[in-house]
Protein backbone atom coordinates (compact mmCIF):
# COMPACT_ATOMS: atom_id res chain seq x y z
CA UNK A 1 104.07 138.90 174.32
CA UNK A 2 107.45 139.74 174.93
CA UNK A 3 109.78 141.85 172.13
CA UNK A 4 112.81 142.44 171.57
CA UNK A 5 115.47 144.24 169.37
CA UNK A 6 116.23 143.21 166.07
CA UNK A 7 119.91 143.30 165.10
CA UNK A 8 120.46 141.59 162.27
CA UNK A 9 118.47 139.63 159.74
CA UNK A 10 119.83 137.35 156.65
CA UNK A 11 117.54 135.26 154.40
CA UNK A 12 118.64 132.02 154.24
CA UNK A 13 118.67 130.88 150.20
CA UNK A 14 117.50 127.09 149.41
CA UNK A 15 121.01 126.28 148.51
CA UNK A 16 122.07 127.77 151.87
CA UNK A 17 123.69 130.59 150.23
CA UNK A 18 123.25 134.11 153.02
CA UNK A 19 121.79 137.37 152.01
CA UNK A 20 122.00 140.34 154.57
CA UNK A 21 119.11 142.85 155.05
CA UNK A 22 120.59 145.71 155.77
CA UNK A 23 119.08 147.16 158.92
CA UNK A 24 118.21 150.48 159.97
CA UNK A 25 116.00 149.13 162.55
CA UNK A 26 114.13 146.05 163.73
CA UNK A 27 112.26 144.65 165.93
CA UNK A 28 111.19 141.05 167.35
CA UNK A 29 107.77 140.10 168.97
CA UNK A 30 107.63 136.23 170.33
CA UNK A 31 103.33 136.56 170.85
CA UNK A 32 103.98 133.52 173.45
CA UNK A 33 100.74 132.07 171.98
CA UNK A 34 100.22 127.83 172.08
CA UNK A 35 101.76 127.95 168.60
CA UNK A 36 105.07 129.83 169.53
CA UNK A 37 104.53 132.42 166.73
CA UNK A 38 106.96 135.41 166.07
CA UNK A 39 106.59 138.46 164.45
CA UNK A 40 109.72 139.81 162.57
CA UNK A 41 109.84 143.81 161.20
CA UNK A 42 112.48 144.77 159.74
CA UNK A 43 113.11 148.72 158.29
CA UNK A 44 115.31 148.91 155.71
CA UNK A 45 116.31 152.10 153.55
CA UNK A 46 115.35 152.13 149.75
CA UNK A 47 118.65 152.49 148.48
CA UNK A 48 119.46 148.67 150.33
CA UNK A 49 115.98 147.57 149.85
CA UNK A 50 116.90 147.39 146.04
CA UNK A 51 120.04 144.97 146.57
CA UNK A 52 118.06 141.85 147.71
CA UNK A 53 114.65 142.55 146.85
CA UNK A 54 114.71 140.21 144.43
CA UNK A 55 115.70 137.11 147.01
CA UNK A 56 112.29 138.48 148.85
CA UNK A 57 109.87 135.89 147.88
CA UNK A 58 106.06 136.81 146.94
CA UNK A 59 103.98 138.18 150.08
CA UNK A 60 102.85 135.29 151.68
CA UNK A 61 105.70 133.53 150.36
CA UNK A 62 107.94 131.01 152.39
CA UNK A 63 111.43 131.90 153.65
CA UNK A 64 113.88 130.83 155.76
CA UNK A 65 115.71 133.41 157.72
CA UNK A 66 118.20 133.66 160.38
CA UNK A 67 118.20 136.35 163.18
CA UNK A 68 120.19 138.42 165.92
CA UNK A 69 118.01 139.08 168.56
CA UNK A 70 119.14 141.52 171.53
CA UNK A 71 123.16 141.82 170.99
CA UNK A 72 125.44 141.72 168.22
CA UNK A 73 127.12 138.25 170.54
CA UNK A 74 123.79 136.50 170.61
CA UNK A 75 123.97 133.39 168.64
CA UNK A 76 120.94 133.52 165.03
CA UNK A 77 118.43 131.78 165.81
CA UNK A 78 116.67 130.45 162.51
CA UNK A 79 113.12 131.10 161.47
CA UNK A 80 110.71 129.48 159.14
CA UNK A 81 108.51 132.47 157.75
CA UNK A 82 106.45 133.72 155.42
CA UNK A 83 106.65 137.75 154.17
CA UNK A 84 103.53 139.47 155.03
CA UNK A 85 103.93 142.80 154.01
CA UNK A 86 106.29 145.29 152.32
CA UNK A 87 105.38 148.70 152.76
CA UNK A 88 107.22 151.79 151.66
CA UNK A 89 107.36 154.07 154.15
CA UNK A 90 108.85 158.08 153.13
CA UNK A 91 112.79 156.35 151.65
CA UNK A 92 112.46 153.12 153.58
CA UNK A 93 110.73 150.02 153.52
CA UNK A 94 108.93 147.98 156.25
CA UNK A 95 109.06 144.04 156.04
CA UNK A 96 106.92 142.14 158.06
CA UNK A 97 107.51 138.08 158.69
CA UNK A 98 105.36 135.95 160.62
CA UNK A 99 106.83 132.74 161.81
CA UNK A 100 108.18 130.01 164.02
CA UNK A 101 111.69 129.64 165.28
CA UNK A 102 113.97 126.34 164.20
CA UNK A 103 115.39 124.55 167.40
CA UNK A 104 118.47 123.30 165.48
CA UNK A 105 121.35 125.51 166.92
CA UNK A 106 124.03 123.36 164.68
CA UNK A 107 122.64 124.57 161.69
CA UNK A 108 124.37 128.24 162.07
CA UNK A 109 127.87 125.74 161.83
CA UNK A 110 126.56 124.27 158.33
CA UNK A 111 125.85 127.55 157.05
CA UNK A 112 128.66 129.47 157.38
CA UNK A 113 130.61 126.51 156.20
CA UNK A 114 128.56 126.52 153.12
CA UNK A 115 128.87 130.42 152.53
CA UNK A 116 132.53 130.28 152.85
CA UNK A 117 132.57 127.54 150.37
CA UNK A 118 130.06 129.13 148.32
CA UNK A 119 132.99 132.13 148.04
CA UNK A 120 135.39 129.74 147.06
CA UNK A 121 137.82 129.25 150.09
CA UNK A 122 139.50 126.04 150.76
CA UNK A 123 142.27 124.76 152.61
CA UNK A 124 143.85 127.12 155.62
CA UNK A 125 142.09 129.77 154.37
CA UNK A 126 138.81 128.18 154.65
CA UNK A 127 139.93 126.90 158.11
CA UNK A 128 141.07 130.28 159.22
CA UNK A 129 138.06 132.14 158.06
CA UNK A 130 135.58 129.72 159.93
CA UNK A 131 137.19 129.96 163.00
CA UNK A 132 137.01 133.67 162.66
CA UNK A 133 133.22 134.03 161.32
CA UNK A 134 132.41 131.54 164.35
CA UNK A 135 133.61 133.63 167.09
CA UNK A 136 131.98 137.03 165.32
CA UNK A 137 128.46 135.62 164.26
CA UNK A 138 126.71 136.41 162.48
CA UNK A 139 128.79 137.91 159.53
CA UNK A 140 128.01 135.31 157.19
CA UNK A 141 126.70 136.75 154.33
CA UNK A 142 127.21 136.79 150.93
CA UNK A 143 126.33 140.84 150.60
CA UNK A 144 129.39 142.82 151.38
């Protein structure tokens, strides 16, 4: 098993649309096991946790989400989950996902394009703001 630091986590909506968790921690554990499963936590204070709980599906629910693993520069790396557990711990919560990494690095392009459409740029602005958002991955999200 190898871990790692979590540094950001979005869920990924099915109509592509981003959702930051807020993070006051996180971590990452790839169990190297013959199915390639990873283990996402992420801590998140109450006052946040309230703001996108209800994108959260049921536990043992699917989701999609996307990652920064290590450093801030690292490129997300996508993950097919499922939420395992939310547990409140003193005025945070816990939020464990269990899943398997996506290999398709040119989906990080679609998505942002799709979140900047989704906030209703077009033209240079659109333009200008993807070349921006590309360079400073991963601030894609729709929570601001």
């Amino acid at each position: 098993m190898k871990s790692f630091k979590l540094i950001y986590l979005q869920i990924v909506t099915e109509d592509s649309r981003l959702i930051d968790i807020p993070l006051a921690d996180g971590l990452i554990i790839n169990k190297e096991n013959e199915v390639s499963t990873w283990l996402l936590e992420a801590f998140v204070a109450e006052s946040q946790y309230n703001e996108f709980a209800s994108s959260l599906p049921a536990i043992d629910g699917e989701v999609t989400i996307q990652a920064v693993i290590t450093k801030k520069d690292n490129e997300p790396a996508l993950f097919n989950t499922n939420l395992r557990t939310v547990k409140k711990v003193g005025d945070h919560y816990s939020l464990l996902f269990v899943g398997h990494i996506k290999k398709n690095r040119t989906k990080y392009a679609e998505l942002l394009l799709e979140d900047l459409v989704h906030k209703g740029l077009e033209g240079e602005e659109l333009i200008k703001e993807f070349k921006e958002k590309i360079k400073s991955r991963p601030k894609l999200a729709t929570y601001n």
